[in-house]
Protein backbone atom coordinates (compact mmCIF):
# COMPACT_ATOMS: atom_id res chain seq x y z
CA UNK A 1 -32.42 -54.70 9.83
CA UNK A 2 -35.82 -57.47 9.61
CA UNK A 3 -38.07 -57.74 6.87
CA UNK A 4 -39.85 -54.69 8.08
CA UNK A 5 -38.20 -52.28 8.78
CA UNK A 6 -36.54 -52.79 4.96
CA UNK A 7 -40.58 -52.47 3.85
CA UNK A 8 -40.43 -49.74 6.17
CA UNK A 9 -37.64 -48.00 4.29
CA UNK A 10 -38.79 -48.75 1.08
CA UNK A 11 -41.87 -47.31 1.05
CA UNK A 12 -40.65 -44.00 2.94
CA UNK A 13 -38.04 -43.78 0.07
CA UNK A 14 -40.78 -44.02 -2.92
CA UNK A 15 -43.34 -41.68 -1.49
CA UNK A 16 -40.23 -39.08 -0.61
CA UNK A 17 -39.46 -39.70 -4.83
CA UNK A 18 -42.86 -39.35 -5.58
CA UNK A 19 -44.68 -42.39 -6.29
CA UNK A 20 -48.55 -42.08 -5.26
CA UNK A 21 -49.14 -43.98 -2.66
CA UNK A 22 -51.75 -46.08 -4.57
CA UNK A 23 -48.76 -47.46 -6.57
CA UNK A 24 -46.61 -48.58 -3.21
CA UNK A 25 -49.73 -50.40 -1.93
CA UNK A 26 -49.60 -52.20 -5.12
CA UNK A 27 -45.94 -52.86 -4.68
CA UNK A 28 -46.54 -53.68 -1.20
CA UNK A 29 -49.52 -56.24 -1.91
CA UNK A 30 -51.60 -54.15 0.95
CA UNK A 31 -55.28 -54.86 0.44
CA UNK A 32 -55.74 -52.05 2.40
CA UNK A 33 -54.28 -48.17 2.11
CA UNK A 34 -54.02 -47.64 5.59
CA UNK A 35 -51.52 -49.93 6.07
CA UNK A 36 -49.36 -48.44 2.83
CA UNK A 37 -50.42 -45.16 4.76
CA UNK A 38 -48.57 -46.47 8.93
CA UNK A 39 -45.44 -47.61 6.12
CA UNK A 40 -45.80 -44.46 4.16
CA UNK A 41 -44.91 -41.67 6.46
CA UNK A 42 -41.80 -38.93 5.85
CA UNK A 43 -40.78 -35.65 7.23
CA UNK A 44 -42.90 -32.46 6.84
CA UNK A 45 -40.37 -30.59 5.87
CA UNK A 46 -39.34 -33.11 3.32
CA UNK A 47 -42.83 -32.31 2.04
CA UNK A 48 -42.12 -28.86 1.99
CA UNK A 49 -39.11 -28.65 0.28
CA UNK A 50 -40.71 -30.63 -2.79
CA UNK A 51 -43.15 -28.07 -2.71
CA UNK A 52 -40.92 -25.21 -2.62
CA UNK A 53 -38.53 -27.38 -5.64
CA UNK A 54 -41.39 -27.29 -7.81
CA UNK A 55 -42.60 -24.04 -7.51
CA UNK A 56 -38.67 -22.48 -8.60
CA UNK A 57 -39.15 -24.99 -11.67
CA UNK A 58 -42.26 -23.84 -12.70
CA UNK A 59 -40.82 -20.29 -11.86
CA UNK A 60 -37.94 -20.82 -14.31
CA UNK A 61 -40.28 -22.39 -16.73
CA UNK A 62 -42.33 -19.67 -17.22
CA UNK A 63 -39.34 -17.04 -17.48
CA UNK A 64 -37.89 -19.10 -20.49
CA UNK A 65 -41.21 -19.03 -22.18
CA UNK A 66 -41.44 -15.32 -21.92
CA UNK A 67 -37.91 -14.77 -23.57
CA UNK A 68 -38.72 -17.57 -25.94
CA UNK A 69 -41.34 -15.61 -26.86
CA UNK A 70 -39.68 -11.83 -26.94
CA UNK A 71 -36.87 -13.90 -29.14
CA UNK A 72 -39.67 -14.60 -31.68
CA UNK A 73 -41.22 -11.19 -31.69
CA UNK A 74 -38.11 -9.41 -32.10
């Protein structure tokens, strides 16, 4: 594995944890975002299952307010 493709890696892995891809460019020391962008790319469906991850959290958030809140009232 070169210089690259570790770069390569890298950057995948901390857009796929969440890091804006502002932030890798930085990391990178791109002067440009379209090259953080060709470095940048990951799965759709990795995409998609952060989506759907967040969406069950936010779910389960708003359920524990609601008994918080029936807790309080009765």
């Amino acid at each position: 594995m070169g210089l690259h493709d570790l770069r390569h890696f890298r950057a995948t892995q901390w857009v796929m944890r969440g890091v804006d891809l502002r932030t890798v460019k930085e990391l990178l020391g791109h002067a440009d975002i379209s090259t953080t962008m060709r470095y940048a790319h990951f799965a759709a469906d990795h995409a998609m299952r952060s989506v759907a991850e967040a969406e069950k959290a936010e779910v389960a958030e708003l359920a524990l307010r609601a008994t918080s809140g029936r807790q309080e009232q009765g």
